[in-house]
C-alpha atoms as a PDB file:
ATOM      1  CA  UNK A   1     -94.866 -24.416 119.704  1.00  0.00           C
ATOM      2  CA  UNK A   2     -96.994 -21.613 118.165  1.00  0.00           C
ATOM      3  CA  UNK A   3     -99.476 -22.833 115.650  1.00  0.00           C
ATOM      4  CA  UNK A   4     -99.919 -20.735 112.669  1.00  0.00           C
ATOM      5  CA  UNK A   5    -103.049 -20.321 111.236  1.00  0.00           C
ATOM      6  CA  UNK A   6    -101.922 -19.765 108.001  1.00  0.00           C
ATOM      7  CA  UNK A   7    -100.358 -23.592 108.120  1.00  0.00           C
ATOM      8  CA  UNK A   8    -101.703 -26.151 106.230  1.00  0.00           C
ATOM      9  CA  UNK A   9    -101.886 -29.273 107.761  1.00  0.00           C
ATOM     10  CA  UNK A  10    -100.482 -32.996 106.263  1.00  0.00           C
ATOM     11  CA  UNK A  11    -101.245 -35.748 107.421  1.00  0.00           C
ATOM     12  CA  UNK A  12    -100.440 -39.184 106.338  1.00  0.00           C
ATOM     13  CA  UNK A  13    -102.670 -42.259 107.038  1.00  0.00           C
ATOM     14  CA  UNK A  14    -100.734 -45.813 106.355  1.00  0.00           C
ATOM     15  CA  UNK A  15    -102.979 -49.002 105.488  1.00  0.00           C
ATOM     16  CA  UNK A  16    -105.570 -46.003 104.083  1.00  0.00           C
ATOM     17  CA  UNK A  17    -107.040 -47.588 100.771  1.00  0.00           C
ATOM     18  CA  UNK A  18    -109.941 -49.128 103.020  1.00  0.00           C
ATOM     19  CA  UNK A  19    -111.311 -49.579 106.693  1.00  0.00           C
ATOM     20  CA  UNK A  20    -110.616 -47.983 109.728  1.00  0.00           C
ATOM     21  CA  UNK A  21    -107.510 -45.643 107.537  1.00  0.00           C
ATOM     22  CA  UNK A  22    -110.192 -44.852 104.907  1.00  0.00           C
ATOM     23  CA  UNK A  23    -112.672 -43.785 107.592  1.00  0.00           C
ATOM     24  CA  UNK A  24    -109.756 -41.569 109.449  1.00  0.00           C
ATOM     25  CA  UNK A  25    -108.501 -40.060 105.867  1.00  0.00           C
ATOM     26  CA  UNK A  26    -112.005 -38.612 105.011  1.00  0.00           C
ATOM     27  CA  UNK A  27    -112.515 -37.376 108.883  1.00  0.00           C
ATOM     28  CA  UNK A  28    -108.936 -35.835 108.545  1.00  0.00           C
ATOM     29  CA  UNK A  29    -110.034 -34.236 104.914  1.00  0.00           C
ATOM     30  CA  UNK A  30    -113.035 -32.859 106.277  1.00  0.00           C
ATOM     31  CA  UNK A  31    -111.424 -31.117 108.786  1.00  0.00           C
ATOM     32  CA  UNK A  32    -109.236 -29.303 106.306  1.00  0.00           C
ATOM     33  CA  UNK A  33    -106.186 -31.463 106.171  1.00  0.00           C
ATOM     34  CA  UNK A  34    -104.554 -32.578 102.930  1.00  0.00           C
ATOM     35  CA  UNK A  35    -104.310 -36.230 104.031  1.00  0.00           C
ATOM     36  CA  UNK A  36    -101.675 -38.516 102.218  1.00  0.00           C
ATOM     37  CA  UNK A  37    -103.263 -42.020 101.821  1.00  0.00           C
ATOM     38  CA  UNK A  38    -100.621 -44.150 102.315  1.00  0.00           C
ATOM     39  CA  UNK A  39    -101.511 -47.590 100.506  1.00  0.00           C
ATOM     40  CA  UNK A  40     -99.188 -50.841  99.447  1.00  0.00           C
ATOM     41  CA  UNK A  41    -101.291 -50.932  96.364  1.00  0.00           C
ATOM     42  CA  UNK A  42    -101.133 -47.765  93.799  1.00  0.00           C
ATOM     43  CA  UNK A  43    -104.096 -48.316  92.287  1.00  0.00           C
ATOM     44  CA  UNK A  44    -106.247 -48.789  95.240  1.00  0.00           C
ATOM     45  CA  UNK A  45    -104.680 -45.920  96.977  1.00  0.00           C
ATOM     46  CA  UNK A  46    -105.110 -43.805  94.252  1.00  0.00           C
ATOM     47  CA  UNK A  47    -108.835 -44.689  93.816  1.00  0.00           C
ATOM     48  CA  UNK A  48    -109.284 -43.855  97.630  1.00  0.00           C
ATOM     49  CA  UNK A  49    -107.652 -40.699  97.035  1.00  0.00           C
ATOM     50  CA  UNK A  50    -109.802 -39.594  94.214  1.00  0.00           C
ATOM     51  CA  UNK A  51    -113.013 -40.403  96.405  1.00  0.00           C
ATOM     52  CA  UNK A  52    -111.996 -38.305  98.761  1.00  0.00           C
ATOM     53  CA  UNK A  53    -111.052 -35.493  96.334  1.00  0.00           C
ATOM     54  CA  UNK A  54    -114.866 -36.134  94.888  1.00  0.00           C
ATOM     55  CA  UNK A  55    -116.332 -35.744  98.551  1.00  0.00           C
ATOM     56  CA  UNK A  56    -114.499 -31.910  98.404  1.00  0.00           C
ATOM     57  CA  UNK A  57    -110.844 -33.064 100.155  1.00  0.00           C
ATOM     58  CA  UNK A  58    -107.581 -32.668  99.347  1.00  0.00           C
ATOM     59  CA  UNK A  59    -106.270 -36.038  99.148  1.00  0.00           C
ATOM     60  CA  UNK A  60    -103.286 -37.574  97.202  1.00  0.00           C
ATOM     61  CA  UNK A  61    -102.228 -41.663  97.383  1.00  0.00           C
ATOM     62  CA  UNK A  62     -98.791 -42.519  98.615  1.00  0.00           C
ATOM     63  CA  UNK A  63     -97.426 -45.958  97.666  1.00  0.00           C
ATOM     64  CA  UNK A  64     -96.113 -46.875 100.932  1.00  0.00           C
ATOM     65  CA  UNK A  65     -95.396 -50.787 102.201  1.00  0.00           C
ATOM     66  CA  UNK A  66     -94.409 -50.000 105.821  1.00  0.00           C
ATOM     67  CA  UNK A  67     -92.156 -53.493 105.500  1.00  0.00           C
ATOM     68  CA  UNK A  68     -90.536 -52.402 102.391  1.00  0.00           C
ATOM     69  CA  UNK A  69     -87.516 -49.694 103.858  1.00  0.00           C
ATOM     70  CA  UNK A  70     -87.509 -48.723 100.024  1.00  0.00           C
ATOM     71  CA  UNK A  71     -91.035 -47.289  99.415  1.00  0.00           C
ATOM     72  CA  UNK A  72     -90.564 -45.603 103.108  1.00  0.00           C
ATOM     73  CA  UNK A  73     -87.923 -43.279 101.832  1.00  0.00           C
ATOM     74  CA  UNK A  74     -89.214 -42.989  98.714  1.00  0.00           C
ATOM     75  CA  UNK A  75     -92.339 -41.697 100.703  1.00  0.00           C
ATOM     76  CA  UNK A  76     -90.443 -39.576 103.311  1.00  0.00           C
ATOM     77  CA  UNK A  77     -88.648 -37.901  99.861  1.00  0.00           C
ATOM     78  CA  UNK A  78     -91.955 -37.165  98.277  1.00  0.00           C
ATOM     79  CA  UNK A  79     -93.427 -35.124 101.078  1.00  0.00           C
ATOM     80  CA  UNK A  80     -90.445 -33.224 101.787  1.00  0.00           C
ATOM     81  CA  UNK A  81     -90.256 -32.466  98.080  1.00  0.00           C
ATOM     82  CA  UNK A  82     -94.237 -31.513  97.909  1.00  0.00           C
ATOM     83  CA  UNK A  83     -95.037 -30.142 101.431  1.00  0.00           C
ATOM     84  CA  UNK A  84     -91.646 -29.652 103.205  1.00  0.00           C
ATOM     85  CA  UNK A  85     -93.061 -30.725 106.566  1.00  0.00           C
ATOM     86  CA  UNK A  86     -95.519 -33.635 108.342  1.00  0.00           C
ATOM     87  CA  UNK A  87     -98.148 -32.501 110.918  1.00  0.00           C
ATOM     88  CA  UNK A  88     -99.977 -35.686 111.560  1.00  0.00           C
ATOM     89  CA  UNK A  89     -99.015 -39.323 111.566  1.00  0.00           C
ATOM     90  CA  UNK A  90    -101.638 -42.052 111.868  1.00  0.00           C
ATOM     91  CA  UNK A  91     -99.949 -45.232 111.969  1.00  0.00           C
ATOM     92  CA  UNK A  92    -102.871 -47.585 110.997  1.00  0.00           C
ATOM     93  CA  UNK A  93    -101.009 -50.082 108.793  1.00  0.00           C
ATOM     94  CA  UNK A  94    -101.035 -53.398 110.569  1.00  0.00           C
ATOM     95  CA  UNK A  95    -101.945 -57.392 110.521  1.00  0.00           C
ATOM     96  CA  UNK A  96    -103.519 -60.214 112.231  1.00  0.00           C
ATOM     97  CA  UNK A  97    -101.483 -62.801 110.535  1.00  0.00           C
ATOM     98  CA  UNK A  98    -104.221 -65.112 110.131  1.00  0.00           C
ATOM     99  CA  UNK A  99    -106.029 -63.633 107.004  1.00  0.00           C
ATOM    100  CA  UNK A 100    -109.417 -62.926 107.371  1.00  0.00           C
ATOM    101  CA  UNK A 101    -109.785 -64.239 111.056  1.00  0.00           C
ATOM    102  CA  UNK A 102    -110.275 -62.570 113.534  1.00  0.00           C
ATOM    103  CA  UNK A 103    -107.413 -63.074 116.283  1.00  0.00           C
ATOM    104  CA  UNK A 104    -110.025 -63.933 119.049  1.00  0.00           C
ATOM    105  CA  UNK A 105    -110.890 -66.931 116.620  1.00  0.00           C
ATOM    106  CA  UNK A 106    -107.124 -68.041 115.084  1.00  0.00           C
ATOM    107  CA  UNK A 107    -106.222 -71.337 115.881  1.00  0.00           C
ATOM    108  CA  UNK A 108    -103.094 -70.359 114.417  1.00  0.00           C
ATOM    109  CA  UNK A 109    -102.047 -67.997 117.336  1.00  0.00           C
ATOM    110  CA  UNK A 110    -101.938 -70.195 120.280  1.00  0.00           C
ATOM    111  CA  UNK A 111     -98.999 -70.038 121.735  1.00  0.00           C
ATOM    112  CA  UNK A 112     -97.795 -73.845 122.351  1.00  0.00           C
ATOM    113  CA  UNK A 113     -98.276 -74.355 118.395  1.00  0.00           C
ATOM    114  CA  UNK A 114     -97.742 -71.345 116.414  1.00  0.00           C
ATOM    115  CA  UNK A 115     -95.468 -71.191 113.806  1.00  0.00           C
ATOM    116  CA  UNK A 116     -92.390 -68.063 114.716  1.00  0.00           C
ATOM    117  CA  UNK A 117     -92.502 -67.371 110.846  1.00  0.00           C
ATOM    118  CA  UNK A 118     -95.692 -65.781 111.491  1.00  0.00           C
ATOM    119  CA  UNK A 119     -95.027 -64.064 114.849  1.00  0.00           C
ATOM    120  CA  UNK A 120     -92.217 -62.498 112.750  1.00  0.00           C
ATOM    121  CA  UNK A 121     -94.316 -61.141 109.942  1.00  0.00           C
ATOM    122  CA  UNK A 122     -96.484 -59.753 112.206  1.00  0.00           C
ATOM    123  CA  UNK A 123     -94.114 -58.053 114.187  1.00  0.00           C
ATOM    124  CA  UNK A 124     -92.547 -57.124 110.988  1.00  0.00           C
ATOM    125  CA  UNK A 125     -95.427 -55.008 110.199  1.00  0.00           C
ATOM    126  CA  UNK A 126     -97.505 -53.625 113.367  1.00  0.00           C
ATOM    127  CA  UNK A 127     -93.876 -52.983 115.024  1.00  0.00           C
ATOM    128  CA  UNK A 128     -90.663 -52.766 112.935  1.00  0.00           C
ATOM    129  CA  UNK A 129     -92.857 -50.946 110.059  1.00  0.00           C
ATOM    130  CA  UNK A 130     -94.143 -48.517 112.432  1.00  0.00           C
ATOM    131  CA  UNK A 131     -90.456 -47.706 113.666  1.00  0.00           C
ATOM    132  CA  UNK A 132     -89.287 -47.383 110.133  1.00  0.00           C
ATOM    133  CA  UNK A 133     -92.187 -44.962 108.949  1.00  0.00           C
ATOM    134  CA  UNK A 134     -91.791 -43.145 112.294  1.00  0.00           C
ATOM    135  CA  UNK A 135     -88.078 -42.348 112.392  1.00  0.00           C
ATOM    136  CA  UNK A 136     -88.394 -42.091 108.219  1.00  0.00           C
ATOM    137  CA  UNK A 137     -90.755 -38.969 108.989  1.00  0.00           C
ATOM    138  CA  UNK A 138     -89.915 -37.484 112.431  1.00  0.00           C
ATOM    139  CA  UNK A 139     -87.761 -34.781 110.459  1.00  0.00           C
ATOM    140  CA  UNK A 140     -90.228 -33.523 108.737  1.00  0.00           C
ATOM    141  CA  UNK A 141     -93.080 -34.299 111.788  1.00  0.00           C
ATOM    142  CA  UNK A 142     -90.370 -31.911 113.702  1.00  0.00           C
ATOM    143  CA  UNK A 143     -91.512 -28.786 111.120  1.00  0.00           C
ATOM    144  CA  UNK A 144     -95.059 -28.734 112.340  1.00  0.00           C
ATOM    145  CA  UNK A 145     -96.031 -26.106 114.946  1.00  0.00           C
ATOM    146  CA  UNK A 146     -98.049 -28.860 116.567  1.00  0.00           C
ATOM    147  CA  UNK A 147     -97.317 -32.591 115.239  1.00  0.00           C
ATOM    148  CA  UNK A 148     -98.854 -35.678 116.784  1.00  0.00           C
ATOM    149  CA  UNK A 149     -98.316 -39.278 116.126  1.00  0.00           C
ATOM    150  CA  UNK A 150    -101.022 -41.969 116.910  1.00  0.00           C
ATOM    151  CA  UNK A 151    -100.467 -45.460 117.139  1.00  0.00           C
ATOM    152  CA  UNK A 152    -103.232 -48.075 116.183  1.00  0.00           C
ATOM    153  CA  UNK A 153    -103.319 -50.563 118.679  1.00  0.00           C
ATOM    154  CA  UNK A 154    -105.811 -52.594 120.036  1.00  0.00           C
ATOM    155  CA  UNK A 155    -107.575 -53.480 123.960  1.00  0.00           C
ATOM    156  CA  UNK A 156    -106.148 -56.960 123.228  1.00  0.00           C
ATOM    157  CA  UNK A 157    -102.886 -54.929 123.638  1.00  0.00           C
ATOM    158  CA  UNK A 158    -104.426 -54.274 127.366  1.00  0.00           C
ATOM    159  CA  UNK A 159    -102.505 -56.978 129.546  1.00  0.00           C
ATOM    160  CA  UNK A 160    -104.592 -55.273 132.690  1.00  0.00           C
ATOM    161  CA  UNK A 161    -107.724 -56.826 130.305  1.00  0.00           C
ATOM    162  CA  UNK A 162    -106.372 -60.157 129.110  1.00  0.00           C
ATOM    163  CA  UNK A 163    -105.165 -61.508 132.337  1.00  0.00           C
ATOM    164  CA  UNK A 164    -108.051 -61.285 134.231  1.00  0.00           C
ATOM    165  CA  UNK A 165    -109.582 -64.542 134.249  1.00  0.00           C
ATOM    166  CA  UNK A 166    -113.371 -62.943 134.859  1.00  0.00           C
ATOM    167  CA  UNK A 167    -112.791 -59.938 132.598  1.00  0.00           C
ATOM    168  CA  UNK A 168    -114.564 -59.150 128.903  1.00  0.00           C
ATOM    169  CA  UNK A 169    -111.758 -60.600 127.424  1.00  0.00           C
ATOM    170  CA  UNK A 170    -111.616 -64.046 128.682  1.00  0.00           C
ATOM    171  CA  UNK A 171    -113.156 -66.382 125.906  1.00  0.00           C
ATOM    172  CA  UNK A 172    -110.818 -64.932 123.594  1.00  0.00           C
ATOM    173  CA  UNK A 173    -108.197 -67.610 121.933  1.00  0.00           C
ATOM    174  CA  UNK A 174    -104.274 -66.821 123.067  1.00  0.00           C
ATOM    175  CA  UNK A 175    -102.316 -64.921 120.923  1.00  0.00           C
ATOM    176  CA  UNK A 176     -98.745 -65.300 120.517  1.00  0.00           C
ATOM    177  CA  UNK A 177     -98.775 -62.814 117.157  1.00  0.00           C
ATOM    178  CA  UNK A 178    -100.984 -59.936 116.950  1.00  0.00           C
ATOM    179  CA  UNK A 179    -101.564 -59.355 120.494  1.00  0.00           C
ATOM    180  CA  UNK A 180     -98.331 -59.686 121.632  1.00  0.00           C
ATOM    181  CA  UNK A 181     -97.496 -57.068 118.722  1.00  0.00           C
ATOM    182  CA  UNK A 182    -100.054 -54.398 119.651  1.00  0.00           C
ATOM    183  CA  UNK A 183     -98.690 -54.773 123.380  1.00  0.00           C
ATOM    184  CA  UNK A 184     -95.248 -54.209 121.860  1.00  0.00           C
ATOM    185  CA  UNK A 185     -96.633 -51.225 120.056  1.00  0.00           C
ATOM    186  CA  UNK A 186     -97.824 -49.526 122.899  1.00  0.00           C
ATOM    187  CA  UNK A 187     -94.667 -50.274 125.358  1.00  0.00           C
ATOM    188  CA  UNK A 188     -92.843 -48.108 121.978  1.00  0.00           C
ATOM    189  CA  UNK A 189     -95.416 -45.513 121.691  1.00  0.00           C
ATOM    190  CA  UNK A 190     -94.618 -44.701 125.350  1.00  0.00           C
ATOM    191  CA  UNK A 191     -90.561 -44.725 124.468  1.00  0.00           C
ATOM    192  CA  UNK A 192     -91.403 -42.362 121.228  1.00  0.00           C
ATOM    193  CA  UNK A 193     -93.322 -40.132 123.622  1.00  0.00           C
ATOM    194  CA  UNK A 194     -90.973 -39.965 126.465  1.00  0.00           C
ATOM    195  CA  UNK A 195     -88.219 -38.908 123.783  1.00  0.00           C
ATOM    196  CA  UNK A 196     -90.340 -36.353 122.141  1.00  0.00           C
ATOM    197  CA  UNK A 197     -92.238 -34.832 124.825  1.00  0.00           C
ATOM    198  CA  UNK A 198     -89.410 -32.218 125.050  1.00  0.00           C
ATOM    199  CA  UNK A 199     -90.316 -31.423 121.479  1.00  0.00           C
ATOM    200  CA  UNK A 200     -94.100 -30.848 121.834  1.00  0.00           C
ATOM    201  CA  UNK A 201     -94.778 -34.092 119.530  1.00  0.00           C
ATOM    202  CA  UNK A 202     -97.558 -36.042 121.224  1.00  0.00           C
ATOM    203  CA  UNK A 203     -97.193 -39.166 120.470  1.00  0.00           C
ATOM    204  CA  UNK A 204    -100.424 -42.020 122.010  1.00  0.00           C
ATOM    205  CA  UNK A 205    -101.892 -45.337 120.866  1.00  0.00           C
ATOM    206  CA  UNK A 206    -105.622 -45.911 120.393  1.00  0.00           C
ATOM    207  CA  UNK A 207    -108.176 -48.872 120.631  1.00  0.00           C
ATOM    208  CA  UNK A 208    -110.438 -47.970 118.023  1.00  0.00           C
ATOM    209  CA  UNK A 209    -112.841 -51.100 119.037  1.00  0.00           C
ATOM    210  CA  UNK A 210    -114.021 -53.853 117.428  1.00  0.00           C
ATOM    211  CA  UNK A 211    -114.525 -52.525 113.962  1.00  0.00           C
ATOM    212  CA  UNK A 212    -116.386 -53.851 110.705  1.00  0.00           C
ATOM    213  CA  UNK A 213    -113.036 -54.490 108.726  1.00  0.00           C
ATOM    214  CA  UNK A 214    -111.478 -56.776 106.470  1.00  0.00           C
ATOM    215  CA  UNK A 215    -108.459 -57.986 109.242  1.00  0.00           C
ATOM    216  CA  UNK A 216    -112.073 -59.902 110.832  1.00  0.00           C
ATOM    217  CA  UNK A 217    -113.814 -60.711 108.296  1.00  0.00           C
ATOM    218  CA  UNK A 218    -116.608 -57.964 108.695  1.00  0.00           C
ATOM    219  CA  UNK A 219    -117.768 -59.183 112.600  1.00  0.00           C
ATOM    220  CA  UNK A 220    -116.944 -56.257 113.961  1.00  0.00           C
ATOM    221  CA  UNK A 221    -119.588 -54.226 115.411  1.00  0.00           C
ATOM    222  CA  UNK A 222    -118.777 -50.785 115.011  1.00  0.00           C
ATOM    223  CA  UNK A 223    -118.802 -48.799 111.267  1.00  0.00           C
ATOM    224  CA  UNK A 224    -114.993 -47.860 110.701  1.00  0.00           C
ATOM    225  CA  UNK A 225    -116.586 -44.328 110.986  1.00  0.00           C
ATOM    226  CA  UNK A 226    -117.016 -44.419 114.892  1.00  0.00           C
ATOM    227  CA  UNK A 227    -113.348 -46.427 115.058  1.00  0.00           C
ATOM    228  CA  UNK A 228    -111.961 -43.553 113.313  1.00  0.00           C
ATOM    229  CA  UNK A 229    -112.540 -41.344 115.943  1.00  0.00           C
ATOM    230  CA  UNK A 230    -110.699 -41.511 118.288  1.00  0.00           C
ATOM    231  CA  UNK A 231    -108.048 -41.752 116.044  1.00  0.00           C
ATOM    232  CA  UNK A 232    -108.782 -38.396 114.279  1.00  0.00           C
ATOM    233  CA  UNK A 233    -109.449 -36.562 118.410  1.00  0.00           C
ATOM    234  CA  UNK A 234    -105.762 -38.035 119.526  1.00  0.00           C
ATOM    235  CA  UNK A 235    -104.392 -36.510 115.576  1.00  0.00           C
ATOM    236  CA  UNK A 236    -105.575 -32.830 116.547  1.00  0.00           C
ATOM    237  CA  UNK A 237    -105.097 -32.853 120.444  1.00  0.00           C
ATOM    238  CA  UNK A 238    -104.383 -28.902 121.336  1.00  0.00           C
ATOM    239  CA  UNK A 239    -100.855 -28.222 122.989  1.00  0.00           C
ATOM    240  CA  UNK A 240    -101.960 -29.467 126.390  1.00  0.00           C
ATOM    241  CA  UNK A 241    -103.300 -33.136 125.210  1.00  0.00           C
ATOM    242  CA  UNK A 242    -101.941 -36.036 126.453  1.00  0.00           C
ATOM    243  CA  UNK A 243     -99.169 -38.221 125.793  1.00  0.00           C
ATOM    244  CA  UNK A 244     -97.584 -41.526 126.202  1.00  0.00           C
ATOM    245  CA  UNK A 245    -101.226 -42.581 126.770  1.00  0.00           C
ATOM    246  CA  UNK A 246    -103.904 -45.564 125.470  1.00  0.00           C
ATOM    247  CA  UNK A 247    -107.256 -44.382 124.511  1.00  0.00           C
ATOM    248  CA  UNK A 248    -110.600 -45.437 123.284  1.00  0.00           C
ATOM    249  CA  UNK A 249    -113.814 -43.233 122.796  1.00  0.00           C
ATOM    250  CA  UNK A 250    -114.623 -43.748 126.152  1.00  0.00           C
ATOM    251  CA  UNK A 251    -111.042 -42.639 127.635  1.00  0.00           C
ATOM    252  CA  UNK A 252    -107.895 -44.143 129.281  1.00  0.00           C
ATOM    253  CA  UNK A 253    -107.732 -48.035 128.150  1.00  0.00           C
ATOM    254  CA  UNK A 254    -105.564 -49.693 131.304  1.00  0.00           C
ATOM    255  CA  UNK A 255    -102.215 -51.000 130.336  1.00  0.00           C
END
């Protein structure tokens, strides 16, 4: 594919009203994109919209519940209507199921106790909702001259990491939820990429670290600015970037 410079990019964010979304939306806008904040909440994804707009953007809020098949078509309509085409995709939309826990802390997640209702819900959101949005906008991602899809996953998704006994990730609680579901994630962004890779749509996952969000309660140590990264570098890879692949800042994350 042949990029046109003359082509404005779109690129929708899900989950982008706050955190690590927000922090990819404005890094997006300032690059010249007119991001689509995708947000469950109107109002809040409106008022993240209109900050951006104030910091020089082009930004517009998309009511968008990635669990909700409804608001995904209704989404998927609205571009095509407005813009005709997708160029970016930043799945970000996802949960820990425990609140405002961190998963390395939730009691909840151990696997000899947890309740399936919330491995379900969980799944329902970082996995089923990212296949719905996905195959809701792949027609429209197939219009760009250079379209890319990134995943948000996690290193907890890293099985290489969270089976060695003597690793960094050792002390952290079992998951049977939201680990499990950001492993599922990235075993799918490889199948997405494998199918599209004859298309020139790279499609990779990303660990953007342990971040200062809401989904832990504000422990994390890095500003959703420096998550957003590598988000934003796997969004605007050039023809010959990489796909099927799991990335941090510092490169390849092991499977």
């Amino acid at each position: 594919m042949n990029e046109d410079t003359t082509h404005q990019k779109i690129a929708l964010v899900t989950g982008a009203n706050k955190g690590l979304g927000r922090a990819a939306a404005e890094q997006l806008a300032a690059l010249g994109m007119t991001v689509l904040v995708g947000a469950r909440d109107p109002r809040r994804g409106e008022e993240a919209a209109a900050a951006l707009r104030a910091a020089g953007g082009e930004a517009h809020a998309l009511t968008l519940d990635v669990t909700d098949a409804t608001t995904v078509q209704r989404a998927a309509r609205w571009i095509e209507e407005r813009f005709g085409h997708l160029d970016v995709l930043i799945n970000n939309a996802g949960i820990t199921g425990s609140g405002q826990v961190s998963p390395a802390d939730a009691t909840d997640q151990i696997p000899s106790t947890v309740e399936p209702d919330m491995v379900r819900a969980v799944f329902e959101t970082n996995v089923f909702g990212v296949i719905a949005v996905t195959n809701a906008l792949l027609p429209l991602l197939r219009r760009s001259p250079a379209p890319r899809i990134v995943n948000v996953s996690s290193h907890a998704a890293s099985m290489a990491l969270t089976s060695d006994p003597d690793g960094p990730f050792a002390a952290l609680l079992p998951s049977a939820a939201y680990t499990p579901s950001k492993a599922a994630l990235n075993a799918l962004t490889v199948q997405y990429a494998n199918e599209l890779r004859k298309d020139g749509i790279l499609v990779n996952a990303a660990a953007p670290g342990y971040v200062d969000t809401d989904s832990n309660n504000h422990t994390g140590h890095l500003t959703p600015a420096q998550g957003a990264a590598i988000l934003v570098h796997l969004a605007t890879l050039d023809a010959n970037g990489p796909t099927a692949g799991f990335f941090t800042h510092d490169g390849p994350v092991p499977w």
